[in-house]
PDB file of N, CA and C in Angstrom:
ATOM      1  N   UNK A   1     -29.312   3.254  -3.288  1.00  0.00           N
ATOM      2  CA  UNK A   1     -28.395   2.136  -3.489  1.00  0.00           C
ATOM      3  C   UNK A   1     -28.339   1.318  -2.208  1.00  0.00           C
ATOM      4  N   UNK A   2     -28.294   0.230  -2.202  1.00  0.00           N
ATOM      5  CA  UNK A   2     -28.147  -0.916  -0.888  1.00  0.00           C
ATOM      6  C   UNK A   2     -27.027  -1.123  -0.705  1.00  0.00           C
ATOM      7  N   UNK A   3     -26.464  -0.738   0.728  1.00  0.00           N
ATOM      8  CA  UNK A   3     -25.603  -1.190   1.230  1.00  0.00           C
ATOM      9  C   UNK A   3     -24.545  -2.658   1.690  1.00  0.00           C
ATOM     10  N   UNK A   4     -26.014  -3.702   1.353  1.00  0.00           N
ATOM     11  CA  UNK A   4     -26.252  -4.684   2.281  1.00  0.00           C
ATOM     12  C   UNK A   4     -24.713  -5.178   1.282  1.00  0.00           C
ATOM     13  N   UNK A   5     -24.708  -6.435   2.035  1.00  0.00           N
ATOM     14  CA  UNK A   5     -22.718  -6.825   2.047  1.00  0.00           C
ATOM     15  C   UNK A   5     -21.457  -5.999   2.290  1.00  0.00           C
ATOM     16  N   UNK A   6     -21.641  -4.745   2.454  1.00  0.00           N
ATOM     17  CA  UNK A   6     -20.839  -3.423   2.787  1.00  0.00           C
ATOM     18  C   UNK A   6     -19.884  -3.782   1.353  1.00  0.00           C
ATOM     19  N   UNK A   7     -18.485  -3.416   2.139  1.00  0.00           N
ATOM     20  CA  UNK A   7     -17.502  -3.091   1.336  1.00  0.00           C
ATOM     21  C   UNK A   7     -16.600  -4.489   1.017  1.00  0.00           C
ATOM     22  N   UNK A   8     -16.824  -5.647   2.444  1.00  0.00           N
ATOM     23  CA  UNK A   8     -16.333  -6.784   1.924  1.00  0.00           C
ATOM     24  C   UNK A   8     -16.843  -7.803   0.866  1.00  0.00           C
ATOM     25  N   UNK A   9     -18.545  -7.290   0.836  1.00  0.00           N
ATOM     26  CA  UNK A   9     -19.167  -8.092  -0.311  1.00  0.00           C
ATOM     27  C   UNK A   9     -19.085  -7.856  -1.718  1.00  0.00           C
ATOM     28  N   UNK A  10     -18.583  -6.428  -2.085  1.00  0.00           N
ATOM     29  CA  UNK A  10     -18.232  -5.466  -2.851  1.00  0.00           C
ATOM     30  C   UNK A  10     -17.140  -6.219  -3.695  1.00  0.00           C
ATOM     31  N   UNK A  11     -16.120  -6.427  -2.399  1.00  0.00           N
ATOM     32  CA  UNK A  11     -14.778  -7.019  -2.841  1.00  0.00           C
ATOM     33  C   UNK A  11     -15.027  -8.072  -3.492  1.00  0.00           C
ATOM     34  N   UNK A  12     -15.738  -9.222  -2.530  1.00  0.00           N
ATOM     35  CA  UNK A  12     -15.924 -10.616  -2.869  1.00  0.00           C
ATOM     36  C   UNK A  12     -16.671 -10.780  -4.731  1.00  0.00           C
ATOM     37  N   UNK A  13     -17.779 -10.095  -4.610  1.00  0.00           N
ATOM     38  CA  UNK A  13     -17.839  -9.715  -6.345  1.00  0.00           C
ATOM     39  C   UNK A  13     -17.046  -9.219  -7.288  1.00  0.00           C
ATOM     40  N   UNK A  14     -16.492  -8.653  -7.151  1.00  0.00           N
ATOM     41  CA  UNK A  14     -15.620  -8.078  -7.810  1.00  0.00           C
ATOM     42  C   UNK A  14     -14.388  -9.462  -7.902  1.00  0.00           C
ATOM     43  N   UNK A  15     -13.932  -9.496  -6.981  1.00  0.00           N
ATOM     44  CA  UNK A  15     -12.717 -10.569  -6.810  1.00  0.00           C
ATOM     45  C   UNK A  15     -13.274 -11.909  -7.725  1.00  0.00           C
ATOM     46  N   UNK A  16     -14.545 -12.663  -7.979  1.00  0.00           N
ATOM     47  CA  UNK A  16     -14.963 -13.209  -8.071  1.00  0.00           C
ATOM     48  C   UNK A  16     -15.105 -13.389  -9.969  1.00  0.00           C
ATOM     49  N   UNK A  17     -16.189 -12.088 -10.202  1.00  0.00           N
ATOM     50  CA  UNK A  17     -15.935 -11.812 -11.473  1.00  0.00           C
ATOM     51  C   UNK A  17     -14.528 -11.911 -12.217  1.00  0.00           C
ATOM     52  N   UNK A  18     -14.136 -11.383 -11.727  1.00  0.00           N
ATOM     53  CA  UNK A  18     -12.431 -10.610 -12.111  1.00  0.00           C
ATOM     54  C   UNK A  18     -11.721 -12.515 -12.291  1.00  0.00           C
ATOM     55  N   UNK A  19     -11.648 -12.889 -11.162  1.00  0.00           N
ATOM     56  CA  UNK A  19     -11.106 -14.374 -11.036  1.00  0.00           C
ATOM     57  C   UNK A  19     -11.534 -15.419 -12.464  1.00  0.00           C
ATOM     58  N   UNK A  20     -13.012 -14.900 -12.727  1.00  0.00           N
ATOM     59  CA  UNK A  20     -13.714 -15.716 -13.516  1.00  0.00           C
ATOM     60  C   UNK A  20     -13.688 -15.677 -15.036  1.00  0.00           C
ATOM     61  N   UNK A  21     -13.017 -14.742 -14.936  1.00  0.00           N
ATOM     62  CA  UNK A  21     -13.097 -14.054 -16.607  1.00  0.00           C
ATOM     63  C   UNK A  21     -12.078 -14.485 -17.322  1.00  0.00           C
ATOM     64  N   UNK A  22     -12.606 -14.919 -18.043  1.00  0.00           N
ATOM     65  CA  UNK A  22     -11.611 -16.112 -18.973  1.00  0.00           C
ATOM     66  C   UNK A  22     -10.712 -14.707 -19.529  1.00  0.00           C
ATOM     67  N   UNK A  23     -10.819 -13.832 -20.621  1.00  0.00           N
ATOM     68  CA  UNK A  23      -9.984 -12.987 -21.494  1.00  0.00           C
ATOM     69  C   UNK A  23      -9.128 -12.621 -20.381  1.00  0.00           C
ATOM     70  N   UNK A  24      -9.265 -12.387 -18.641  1.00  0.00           N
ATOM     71  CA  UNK A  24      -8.237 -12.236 -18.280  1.00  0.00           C
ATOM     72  C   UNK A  24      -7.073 -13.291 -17.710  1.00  0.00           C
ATOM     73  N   UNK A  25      -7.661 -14.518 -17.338  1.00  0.00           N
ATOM     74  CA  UNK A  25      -7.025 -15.529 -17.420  1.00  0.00           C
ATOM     75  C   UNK A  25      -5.896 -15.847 -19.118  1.00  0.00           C
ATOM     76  N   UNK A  26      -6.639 -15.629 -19.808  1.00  0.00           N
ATOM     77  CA  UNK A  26      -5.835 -15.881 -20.867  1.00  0.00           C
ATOM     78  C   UNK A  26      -5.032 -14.984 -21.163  1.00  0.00           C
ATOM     79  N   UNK A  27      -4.878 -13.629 -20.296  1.00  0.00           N
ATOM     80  CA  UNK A  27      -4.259 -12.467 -20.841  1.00  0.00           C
ATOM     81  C   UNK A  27      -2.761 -12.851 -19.554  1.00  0.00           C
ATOM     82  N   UNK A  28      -3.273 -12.821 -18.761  1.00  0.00           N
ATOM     83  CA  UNK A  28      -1.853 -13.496 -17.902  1.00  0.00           C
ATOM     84  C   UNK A  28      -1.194 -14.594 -18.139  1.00  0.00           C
ATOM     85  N   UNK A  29      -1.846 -15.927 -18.667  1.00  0.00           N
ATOM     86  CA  UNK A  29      -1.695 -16.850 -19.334  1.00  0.00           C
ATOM     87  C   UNK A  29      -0.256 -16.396 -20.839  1.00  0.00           C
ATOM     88  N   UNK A  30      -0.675 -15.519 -21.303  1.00  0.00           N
ATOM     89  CA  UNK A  30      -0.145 -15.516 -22.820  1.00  0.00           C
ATOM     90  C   UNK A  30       0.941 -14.479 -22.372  1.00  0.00           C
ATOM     91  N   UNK A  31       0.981 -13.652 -21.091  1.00  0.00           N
ATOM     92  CA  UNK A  31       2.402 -12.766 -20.868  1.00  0.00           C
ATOM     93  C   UNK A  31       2.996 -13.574 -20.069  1.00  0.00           C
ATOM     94  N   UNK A  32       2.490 -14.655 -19.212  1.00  0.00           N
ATOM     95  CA  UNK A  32       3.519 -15.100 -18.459  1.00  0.00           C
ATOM     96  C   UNK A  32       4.337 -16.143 -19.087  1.00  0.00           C
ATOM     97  N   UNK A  33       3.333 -16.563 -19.913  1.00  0.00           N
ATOM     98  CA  UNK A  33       4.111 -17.555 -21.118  1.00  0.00           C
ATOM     99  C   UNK A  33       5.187 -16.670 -21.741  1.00  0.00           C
ATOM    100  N   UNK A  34       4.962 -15.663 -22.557  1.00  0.00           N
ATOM    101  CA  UNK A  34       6.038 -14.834 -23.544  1.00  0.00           C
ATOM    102  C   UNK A  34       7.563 -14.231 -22.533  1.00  0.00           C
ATOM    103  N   UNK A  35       7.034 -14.050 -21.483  1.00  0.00           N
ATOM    104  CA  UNK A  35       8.038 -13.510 -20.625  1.00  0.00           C
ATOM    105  C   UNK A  35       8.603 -14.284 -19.933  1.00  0.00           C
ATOM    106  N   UNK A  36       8.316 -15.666 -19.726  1.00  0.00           N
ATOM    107  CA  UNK A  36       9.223 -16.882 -19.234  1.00  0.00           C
ATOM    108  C   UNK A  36       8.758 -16.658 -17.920  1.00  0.00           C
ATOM    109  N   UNK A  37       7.919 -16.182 -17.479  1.00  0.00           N
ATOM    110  CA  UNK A  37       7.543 -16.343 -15.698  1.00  0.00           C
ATOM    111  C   UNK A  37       7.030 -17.439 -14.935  1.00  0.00           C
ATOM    112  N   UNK A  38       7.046 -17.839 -15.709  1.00  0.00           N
ATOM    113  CA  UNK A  38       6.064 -19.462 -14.747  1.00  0.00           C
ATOM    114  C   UNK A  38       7.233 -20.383 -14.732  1.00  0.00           C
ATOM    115  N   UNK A  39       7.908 -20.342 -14.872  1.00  0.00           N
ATOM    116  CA  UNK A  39       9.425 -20.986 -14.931  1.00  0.00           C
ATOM    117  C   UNK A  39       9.947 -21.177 -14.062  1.00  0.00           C
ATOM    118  N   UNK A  40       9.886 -21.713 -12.287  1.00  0.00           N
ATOM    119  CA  UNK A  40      10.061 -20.951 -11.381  1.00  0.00           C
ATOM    120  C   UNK A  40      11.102 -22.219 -11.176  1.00  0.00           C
ATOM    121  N   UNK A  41      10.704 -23.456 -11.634  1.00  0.00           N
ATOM    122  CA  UNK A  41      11.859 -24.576 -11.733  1.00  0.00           C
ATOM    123  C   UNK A  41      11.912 -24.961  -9.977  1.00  0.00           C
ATOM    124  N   UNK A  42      10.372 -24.939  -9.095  1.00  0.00           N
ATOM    125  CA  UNK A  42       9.853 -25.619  -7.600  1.00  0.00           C
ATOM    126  C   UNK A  42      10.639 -24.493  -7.133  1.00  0.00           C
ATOM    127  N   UNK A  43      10.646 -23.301  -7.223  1.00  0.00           N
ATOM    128  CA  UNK A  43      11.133 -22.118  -5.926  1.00  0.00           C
ATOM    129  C   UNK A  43      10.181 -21.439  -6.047  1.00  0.00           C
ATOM    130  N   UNK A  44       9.473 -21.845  -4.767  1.00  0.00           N
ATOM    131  CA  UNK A  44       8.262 -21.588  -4.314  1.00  0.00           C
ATOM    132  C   UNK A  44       8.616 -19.707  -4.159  1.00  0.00           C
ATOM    133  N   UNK A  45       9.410 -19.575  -3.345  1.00  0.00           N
ATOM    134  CA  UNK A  45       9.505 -18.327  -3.067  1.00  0.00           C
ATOM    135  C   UNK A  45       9.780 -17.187  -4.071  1.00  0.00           C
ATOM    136  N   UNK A  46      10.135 -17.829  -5.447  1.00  0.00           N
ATOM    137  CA  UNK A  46      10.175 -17.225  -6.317  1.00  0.00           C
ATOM    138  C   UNK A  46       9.006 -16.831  -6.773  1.00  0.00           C
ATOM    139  N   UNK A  47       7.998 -18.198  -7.019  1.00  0.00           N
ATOM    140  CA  UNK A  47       6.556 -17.934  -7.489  1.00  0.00           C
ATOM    141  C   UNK A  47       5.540 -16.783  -7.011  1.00  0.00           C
ATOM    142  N   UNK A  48       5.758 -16.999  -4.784  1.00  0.00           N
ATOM    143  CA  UNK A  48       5.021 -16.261  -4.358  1.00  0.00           C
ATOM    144  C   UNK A  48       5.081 -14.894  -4.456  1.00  0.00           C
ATOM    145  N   UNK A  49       6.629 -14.418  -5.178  1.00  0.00           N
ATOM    146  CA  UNK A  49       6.732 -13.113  -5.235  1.00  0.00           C
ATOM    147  C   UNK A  49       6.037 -12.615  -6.674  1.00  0.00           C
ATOM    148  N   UNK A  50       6.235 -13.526  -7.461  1.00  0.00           N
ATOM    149  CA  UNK A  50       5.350 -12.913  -8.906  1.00  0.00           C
ATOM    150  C   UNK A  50       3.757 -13.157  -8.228  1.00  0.00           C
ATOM    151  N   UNK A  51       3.382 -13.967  -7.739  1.00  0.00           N
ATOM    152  CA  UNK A  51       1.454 -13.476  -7.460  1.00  0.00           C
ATOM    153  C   UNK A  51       1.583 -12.393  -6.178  1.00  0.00           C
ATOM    154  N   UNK A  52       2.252 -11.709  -5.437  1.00  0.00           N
ATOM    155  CA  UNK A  52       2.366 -10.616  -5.019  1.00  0.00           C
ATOM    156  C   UNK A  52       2.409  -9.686  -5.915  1.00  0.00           C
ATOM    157  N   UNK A  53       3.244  -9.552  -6.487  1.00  0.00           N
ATOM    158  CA  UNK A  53       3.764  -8.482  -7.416  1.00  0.00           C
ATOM    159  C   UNK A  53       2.441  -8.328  -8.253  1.00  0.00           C
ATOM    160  N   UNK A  54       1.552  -8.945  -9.050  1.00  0.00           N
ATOM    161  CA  UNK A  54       0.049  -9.301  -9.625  1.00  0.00           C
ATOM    162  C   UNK A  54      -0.601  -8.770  -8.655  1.00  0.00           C
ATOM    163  N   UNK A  55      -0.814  -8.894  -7.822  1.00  0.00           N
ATOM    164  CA  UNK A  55      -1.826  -8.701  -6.381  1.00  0.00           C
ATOM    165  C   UNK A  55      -1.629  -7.022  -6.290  1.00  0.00           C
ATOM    166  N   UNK A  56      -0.119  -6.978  -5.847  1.00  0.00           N
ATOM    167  CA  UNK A  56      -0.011  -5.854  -5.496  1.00  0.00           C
ATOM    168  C   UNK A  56      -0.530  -4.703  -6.632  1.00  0.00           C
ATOM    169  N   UNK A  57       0.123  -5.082  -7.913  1.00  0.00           N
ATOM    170  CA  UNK A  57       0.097  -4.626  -9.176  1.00  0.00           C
ATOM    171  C   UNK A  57      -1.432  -3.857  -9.070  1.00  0.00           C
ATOM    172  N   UNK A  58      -2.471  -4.740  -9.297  1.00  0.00           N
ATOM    173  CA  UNK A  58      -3.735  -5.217  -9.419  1.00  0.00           C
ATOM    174  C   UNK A  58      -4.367  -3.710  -8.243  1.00  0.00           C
ATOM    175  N   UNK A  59      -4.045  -4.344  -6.965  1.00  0.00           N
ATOM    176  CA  UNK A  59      -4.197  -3.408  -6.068  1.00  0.00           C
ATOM    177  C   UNK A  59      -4.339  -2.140  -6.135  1.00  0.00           C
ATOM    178  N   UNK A  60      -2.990  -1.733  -7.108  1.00  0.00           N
ATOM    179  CA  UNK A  60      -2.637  -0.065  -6.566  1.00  0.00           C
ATOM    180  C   UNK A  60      -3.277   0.353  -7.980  1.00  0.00           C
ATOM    181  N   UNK A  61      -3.606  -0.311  -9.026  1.00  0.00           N
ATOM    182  CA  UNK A  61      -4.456   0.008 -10.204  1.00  0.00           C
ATOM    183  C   UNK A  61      -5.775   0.443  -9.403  1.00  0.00           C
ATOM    184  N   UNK A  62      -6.282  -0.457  -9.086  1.00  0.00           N
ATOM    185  CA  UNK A  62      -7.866  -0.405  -8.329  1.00  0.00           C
ATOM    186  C   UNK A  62      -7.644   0.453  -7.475  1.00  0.00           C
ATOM    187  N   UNK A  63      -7.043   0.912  -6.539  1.00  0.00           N
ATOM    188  CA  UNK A  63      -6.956   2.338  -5.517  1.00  0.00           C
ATOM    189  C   UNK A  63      -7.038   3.853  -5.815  1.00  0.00           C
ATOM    190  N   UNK A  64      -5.941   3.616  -7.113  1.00  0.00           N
ATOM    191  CA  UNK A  64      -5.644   5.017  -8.018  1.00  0.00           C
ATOM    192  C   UNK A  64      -7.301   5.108  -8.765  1.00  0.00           C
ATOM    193  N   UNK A  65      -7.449   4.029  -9.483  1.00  0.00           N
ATOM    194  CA  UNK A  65      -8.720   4.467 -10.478  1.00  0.00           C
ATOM    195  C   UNK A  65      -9.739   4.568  -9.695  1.00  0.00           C
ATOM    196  N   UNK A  66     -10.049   4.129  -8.388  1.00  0.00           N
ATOM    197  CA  UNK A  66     -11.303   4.420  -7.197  1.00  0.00           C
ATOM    198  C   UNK A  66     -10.925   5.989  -7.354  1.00  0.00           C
ATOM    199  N   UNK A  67      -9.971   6.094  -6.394  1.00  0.00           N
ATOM    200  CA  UNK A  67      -9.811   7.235  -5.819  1.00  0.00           C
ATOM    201  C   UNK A  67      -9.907   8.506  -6.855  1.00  0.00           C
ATOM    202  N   UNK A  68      -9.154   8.127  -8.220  1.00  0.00           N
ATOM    203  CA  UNK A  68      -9.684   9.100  -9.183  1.00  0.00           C
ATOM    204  C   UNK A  68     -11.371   9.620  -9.674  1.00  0.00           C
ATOM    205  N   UNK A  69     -11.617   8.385  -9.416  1.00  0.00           N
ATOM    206  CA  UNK A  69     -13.080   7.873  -9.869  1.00  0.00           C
ATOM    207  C   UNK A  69     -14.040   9.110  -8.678  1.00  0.00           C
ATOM    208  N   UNK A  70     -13.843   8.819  -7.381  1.00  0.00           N
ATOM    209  CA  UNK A  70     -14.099   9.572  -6.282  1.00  0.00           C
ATOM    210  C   UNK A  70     -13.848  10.967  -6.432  1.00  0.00           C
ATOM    211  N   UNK A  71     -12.642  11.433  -6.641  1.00  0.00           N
ATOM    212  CA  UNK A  71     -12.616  13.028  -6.631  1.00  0.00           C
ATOM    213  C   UNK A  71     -13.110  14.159  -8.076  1.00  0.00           C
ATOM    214  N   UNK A  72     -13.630  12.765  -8.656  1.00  0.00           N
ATOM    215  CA  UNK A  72     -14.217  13.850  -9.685  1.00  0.00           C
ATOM    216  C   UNK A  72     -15.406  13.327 -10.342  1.00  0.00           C
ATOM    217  N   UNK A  73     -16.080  12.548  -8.730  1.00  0.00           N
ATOM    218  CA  UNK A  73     -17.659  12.510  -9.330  1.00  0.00           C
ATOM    219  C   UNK A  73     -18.370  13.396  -9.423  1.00  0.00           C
ATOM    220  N   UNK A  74     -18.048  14.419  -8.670  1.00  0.00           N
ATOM    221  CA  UNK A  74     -18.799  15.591  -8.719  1.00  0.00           C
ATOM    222  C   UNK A  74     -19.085  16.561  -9.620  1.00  0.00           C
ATOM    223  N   UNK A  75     -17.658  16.375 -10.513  1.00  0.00           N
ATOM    224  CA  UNK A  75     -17.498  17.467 -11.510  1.00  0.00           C
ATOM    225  C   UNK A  75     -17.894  17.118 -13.024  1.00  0.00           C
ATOM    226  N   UNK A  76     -18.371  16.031 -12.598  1.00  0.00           N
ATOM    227  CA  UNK A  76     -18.829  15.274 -13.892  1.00  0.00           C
ATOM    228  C   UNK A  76     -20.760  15.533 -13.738  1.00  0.00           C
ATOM    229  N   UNK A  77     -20.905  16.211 -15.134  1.00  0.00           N
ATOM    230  CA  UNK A  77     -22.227  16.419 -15.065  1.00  0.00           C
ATOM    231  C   UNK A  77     -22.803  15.576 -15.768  1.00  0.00           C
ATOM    232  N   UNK A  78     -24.139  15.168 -16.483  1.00  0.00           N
ATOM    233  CA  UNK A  78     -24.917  14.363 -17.067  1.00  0.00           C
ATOM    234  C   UNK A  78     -24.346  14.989 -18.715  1.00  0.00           C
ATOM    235  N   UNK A  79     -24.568  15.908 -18.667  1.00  0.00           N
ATOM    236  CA  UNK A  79     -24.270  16.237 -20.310  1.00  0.00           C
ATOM    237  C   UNK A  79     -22.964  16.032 -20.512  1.00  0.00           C
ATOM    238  N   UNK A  80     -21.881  16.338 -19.651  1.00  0.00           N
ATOM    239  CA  UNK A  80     -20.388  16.053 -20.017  1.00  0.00           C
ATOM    240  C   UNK A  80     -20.326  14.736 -19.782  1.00  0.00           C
ATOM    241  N   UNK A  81     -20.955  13.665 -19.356  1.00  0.00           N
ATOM    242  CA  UNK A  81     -21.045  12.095 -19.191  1.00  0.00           C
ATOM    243  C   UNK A  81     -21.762  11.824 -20.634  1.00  0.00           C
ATOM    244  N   UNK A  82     -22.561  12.513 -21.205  1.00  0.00           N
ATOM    245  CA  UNK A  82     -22.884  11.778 -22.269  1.00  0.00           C
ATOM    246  C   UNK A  82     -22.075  12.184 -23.755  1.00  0.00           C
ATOM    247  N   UNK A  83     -21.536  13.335 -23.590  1.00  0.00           N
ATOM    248  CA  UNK A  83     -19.952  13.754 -24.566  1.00  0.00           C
ATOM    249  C   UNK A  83     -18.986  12.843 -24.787  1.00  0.00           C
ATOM    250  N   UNK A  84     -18.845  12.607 -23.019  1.00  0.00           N
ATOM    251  CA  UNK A  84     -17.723  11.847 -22.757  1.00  0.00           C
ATOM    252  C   UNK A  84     -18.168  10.221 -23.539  1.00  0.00           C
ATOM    253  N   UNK A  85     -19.217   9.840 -23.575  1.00  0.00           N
ATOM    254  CA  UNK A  85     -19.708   7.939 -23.697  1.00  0.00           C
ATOM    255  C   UNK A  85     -19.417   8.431 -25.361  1.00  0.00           C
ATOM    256  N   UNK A  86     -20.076   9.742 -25.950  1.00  0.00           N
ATOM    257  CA  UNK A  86     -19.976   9.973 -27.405  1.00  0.00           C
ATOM    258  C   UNK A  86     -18.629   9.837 -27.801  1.00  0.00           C
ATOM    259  N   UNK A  87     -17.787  10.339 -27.198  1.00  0.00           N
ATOM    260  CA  UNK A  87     -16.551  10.334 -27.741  1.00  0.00           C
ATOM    261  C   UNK A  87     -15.948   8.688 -27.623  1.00  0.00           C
ATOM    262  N   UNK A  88     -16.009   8.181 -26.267  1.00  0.00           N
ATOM    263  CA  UNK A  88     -15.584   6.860 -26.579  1.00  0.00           C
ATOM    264  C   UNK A  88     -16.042   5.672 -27.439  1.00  0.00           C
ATOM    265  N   UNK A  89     -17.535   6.141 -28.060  1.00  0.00           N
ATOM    266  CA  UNK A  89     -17.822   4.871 -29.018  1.00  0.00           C
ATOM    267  C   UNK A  89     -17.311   5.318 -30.002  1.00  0.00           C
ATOM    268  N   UNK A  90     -17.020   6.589 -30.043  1.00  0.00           N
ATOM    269  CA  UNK A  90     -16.437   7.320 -31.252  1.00  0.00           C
ATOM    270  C   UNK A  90     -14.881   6.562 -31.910  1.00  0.00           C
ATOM    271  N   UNK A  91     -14.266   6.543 -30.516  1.00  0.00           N
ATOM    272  CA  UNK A  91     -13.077   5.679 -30.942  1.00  0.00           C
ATOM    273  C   UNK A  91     -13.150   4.395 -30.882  1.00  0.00           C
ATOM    274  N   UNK A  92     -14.098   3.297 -30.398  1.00  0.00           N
ATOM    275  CA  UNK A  92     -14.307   1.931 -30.141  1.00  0.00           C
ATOM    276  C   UNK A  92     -14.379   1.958 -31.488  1.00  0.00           C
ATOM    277  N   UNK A  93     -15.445   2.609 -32.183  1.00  0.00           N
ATOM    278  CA  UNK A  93     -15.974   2.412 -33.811  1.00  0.00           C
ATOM    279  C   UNK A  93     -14.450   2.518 -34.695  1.00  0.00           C
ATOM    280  N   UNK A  94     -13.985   3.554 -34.350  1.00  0.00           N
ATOM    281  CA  UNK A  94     -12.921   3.778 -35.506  1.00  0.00           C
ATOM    282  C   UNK A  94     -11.936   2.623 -35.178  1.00  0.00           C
ATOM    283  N   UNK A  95     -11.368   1.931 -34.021  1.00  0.00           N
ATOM    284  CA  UNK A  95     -10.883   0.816 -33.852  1.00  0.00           C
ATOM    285  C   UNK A  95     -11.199  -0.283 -34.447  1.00  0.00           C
ATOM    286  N   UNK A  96     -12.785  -0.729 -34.323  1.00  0.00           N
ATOM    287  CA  UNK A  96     -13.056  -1.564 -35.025  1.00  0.00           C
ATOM    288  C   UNK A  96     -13.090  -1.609 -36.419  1.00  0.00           C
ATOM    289  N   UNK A  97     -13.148  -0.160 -36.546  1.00  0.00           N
ATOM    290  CA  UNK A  97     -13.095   0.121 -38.463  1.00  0.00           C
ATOM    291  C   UNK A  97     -11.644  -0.176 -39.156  1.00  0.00           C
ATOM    292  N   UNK A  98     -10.509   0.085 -38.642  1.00  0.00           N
ATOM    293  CA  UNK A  98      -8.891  -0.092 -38.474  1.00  0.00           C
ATOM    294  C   UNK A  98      -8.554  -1.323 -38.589  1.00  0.00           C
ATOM    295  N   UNK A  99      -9.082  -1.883 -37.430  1.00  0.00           N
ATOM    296  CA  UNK A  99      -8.980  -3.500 -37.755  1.00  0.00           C
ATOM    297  C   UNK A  99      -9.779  -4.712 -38.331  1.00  0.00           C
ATOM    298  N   UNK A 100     -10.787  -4.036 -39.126  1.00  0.00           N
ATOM    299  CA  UNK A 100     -11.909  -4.858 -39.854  1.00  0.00           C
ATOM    300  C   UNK A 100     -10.802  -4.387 -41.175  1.00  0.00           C
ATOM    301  N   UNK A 101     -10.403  -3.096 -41.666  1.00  0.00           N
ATOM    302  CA  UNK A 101      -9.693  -3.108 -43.177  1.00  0.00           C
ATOM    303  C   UNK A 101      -8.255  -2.900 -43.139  1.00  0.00           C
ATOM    304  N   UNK A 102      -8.037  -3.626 -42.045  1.00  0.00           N
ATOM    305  CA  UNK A 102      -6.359  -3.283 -42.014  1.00  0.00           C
ATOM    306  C   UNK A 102      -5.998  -4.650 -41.905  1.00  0.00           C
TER     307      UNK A 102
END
C-alpha cells in the first residue's frame, strides 16, 4: 500500500468525497429542515455551534469506527470476512424485498 500523502491526504479525500456527496448533503438538508435548525434568525454564534456539534458529531463517529475497525483487524479472517459480506447482502436483499412489496 502507498503511503504517499500520509495521513493528511487521507483526510483531504475523505473530507472531500464526504463534502461531495449529494445523499449526504440532502440528508442534513432534510433534518435540519424538519428540526427547525437553520433558523438561527443572524446569531452567528448560534450557527457556529450547530456546525461544531456536526463536526464534532462526525468526528467521534470516525474515531470510534477507526479505532474499532483497528482492534479487530486481526481477528477477522478471510473466511469469517466472506460469512460476514454473505450475511450482509443477505439483509440488503431482504430490505430491498420489504420495500419493493410493502
Amino acid at each position: 500500500m502507498s503511503t504517499r500523502g500520509g495521513l493528511f491526504g487521507a483526510y483531504l479525500t475523505t473530507f472531500f468525497l464526504t463534502i461531495t456527496n449529494p445523499i449526504t448533503m440532502l440528508s442534513f438538508l432534510a433534518i435540519f429542515a424538519g428540526l427547525r435548525l437553520g433558523e438561527t434568525n443572524g446569531n452567528y454564534l448560534s450557527a457556529s455551534v450547530m456546525v461544531l456539534g456536526v463536526f464534532l458529531g462526525s468526528a467521534a463517529w470516525w474515531l470510534t469506527l477507526s479505532t474499532g475497525v483497528s482492534l479487530l483487524r486481526e481477528k477477522f479472517t478471510h473466511a469469517l470476512l466472506t460469512w460476514v459480506n454473505r450475511l450482509a447482502g443477505v439483509i440488503i436483499f431482504s430490505f430491498g424485498m420489504v420495500a419493493l412489496f410493502l
